[in-house]
C-alpha atoms as a PDB file:
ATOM      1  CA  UNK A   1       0.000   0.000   0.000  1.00  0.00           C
ATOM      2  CA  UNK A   2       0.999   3.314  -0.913  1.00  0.00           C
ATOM      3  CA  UNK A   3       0.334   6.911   0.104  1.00  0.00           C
ATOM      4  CA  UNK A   4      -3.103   7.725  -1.386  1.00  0.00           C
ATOM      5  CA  UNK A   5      -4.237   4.417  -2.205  1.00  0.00           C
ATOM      6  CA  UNK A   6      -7.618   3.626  -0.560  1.00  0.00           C
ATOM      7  CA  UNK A   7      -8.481   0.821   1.613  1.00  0.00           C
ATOM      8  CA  UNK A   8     -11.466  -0.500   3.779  1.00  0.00           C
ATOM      9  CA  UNK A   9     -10.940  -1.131   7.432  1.00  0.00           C
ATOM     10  CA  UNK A  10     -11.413  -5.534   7.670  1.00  0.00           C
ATOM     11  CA  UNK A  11     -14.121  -5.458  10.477  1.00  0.00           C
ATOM     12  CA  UNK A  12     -15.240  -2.220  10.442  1.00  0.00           C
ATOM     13  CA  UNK A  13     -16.600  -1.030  14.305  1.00  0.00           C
ATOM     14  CA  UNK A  14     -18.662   1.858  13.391  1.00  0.00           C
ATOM     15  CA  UNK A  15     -20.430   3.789  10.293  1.00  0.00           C
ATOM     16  CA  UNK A  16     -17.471   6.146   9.744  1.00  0.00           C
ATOM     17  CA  UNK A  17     -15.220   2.418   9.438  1.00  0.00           C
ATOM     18  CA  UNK A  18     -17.317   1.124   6.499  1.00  0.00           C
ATOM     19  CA  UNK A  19     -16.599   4.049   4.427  1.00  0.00           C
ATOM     20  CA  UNK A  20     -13.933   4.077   1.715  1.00  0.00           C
ATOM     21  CA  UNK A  21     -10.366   6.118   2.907  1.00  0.00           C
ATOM     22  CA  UNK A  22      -7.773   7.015   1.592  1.00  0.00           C
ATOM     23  CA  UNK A  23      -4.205   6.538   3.035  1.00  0.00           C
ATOM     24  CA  UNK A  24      -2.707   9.312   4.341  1.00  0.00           C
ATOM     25  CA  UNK A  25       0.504   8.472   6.198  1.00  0.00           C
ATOM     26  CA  UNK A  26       2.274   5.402   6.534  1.00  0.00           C
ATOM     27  CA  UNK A  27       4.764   4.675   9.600  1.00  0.00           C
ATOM     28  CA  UNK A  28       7.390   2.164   9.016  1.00  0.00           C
ATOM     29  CA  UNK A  29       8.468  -0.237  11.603  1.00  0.00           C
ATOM     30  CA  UNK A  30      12.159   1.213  11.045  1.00  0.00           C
ATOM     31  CA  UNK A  31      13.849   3.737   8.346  1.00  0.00           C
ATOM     32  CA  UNK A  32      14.907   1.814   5.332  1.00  0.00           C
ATOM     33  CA  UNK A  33      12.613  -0.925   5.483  1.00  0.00           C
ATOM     34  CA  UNK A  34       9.215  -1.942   3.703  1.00  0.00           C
ATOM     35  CA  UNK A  35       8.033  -3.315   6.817  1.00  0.00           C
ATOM     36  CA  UNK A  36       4.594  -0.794   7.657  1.00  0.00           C
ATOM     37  CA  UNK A  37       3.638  -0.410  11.492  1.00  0.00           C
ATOM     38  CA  UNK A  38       0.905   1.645  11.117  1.00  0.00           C
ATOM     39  CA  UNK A  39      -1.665   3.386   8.429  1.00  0.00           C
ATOM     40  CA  UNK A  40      -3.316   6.511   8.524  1.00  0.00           C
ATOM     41  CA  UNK A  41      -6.543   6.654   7.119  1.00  0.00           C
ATOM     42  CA  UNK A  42      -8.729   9.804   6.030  1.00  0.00           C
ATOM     43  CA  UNK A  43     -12.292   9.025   5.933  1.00  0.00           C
ATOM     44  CA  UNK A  44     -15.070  10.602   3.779  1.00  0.00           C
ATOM     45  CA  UNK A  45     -16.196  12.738   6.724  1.00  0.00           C
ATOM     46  CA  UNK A  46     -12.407  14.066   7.031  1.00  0.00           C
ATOM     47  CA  UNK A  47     -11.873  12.452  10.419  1.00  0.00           C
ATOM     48  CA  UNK A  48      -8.255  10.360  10.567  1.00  0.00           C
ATOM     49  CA  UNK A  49      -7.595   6.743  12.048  1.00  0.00           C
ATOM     50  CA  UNK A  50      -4.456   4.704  12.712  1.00  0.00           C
ATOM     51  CA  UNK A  51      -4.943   1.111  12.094  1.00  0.00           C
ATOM     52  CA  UNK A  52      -2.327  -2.100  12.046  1.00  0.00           C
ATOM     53  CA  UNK A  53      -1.743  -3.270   8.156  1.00  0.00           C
ATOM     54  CA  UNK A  54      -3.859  -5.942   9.132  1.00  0.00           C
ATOM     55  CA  UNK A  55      -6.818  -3.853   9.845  1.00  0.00           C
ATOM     56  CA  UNK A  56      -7.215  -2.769   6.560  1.00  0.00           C
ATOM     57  CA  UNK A  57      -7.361  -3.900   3.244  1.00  0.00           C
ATOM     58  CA  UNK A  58      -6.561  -1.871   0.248  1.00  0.00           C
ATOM     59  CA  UNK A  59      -9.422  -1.495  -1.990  1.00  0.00           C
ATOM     60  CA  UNK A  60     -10.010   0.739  -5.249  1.00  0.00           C
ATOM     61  CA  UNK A  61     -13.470   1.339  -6.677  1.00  0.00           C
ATOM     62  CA  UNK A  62     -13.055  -0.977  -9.062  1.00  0.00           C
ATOM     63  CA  UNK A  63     -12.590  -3.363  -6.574  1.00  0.00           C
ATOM     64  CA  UNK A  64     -15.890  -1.847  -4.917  1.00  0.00           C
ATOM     65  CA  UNK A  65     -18.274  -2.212  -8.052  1.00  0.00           C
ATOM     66  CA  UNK A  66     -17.535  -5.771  -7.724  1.00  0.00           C
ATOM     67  CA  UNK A  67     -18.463  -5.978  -4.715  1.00  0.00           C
ATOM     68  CA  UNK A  68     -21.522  -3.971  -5.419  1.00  0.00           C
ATOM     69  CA  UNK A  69     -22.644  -6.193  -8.678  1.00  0.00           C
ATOM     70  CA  UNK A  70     -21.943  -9.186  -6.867  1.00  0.00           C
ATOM     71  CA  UNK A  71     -24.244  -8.437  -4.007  1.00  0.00           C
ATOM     72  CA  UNK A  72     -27.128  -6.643  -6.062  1.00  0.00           C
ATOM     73  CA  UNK A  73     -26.949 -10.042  -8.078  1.00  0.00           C
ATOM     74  CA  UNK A  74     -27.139 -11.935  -4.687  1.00  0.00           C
ATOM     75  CA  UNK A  75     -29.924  -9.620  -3.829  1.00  0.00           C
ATOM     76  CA  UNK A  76     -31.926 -10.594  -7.204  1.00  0.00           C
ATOM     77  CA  UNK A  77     -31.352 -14.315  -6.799  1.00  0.00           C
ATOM     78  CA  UNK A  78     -33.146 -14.058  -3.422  1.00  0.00           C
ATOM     79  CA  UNK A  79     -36.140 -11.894  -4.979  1.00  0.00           C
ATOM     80  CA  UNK A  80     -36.805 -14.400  -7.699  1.00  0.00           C
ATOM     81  CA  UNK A  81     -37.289 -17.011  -5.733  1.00  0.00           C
ATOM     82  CA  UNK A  82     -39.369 -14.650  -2.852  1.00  0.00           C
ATOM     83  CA  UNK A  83     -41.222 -14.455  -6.057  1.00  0.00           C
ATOM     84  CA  UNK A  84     -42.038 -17.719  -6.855  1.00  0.00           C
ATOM     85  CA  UNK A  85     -43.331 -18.558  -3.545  1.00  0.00           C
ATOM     86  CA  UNK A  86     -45.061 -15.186  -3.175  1.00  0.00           C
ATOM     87  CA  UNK A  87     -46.776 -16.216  -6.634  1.00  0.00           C
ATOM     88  CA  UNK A  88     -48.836 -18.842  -4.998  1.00  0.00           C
ATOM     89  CA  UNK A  89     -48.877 -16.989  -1.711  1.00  0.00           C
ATOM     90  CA  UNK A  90     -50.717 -13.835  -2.541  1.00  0.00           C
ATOM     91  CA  UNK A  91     -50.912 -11.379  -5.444  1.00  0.00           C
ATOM     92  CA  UNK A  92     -50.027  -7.963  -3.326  1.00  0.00           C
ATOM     93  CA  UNK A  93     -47.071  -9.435  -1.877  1.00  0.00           C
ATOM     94  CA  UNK A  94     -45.656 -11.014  -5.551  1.00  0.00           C
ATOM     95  CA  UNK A  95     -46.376  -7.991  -7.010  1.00  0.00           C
ATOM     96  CA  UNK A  96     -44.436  -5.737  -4.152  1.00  0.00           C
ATOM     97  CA  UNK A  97     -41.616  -8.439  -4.829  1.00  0.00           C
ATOM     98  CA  UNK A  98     -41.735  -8.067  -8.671  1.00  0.00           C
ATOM     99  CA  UNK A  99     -41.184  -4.057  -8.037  1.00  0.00           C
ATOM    100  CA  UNK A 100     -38.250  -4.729  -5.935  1.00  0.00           C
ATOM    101  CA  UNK A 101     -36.726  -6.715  -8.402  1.00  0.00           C
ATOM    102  CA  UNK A 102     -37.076  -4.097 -10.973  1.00  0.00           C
ATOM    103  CA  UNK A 103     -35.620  -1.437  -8.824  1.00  0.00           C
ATOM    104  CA  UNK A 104     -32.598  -3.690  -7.853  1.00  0.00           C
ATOM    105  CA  UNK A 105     -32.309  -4.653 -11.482  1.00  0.00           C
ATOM    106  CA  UNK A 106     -32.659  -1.229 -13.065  1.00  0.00           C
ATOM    107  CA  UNK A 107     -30.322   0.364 -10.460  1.00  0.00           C
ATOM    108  CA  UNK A 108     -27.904  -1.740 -11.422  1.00  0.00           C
ATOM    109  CA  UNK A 109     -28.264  -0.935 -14.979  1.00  0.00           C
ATOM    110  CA  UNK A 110     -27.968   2.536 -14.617  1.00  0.00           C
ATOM    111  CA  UNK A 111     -25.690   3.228 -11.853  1.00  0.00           C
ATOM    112  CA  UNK A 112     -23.455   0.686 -12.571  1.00  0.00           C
ATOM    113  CA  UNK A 113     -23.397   0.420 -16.176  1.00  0.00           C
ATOM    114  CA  UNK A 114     -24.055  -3.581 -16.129  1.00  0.00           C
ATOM    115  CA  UNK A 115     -27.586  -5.607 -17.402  1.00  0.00           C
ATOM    116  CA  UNK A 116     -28.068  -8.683 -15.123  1.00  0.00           C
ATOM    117  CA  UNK A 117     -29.118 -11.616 -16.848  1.00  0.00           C
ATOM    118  CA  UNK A 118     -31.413 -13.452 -15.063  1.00  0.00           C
ATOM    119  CA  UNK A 119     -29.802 -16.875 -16.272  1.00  0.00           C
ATOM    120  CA  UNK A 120     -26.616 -15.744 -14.176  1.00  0.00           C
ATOM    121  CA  UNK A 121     -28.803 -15.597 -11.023  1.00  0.00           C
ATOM    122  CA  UNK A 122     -28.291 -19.374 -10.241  1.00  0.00           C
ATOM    123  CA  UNK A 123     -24.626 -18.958 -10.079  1.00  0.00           C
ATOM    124  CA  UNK A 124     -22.901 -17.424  -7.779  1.00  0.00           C
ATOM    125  CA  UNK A 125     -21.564 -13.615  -9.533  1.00  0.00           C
ATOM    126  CA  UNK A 126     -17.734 -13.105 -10.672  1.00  0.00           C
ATOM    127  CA  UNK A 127     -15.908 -10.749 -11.393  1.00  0.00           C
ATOM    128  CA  UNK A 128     -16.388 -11.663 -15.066  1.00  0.00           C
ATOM    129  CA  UNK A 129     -19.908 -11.536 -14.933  1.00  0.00           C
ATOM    130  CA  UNK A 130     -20.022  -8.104 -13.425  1.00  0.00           C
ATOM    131  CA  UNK A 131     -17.827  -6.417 -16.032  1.00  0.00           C
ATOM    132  CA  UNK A 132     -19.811  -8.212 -18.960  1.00  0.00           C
END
């Protein structure tokens, strides 16, 4: 990790935590070595945080729009088959489901630039998938 580089805090403790920072300072265990002690990170909400390398993971928003297809995929998968059973069930309720699914699925498409195909929804989402 490098000076600017962003990151995500492993098990974030609180809202600020689950934000992406950036790197602001890094303090190394001794001068001329790689070996980090500690990170600085700058929130969103401009507060600053030390954490351990191991507290953090470095992660770019590429890295987050993966994240984000794979879940809103995820997301779908579970709707579909709320769907089905909600299509026996009662009509409100399938039809409350059915406009959830289009929201997800339309979001998706216009936020983050990618069509989900419904015959991915059985598999689990890559990587692949999302930048298809």
């Amino acid at each position: 990790m490098d000076l600017n580089d962003t990151a995500r805090v492993r098990q974030p403790r609180d809202g600020i935590e689950y934000r992406l920072a950036t790197i602001t300072d890094i303090t190394y265990s001794t001068p001329h070595t790689t070996h980090i002690r500690q990170l600085e990170l700058r929130f969103p909400s401009g507060e600053h945080r030390t954490y351990t390398p191991a507290e953090v993971v470095a992660c770019t928003r590429t890295d987050d729009h993966a994240a984000l297809v794979a879940a809103f995929t995820d997301a779908c998968r579970s709707l579909r088959d709320a769907c089905r059973i909600a299509h026996d069930y009662d009509e409100g309720t399938n039809t409350d489901v059915i406009g959830l699914l289009l929201a997800i699925h339309t979001t998706v498409a216009t936020r983050l630039g990618v069509n989900l195909d419904p015959a991915h929804f059985d598999a689990p989402a890559t990587i692949e998938q999302a930048n298809s």
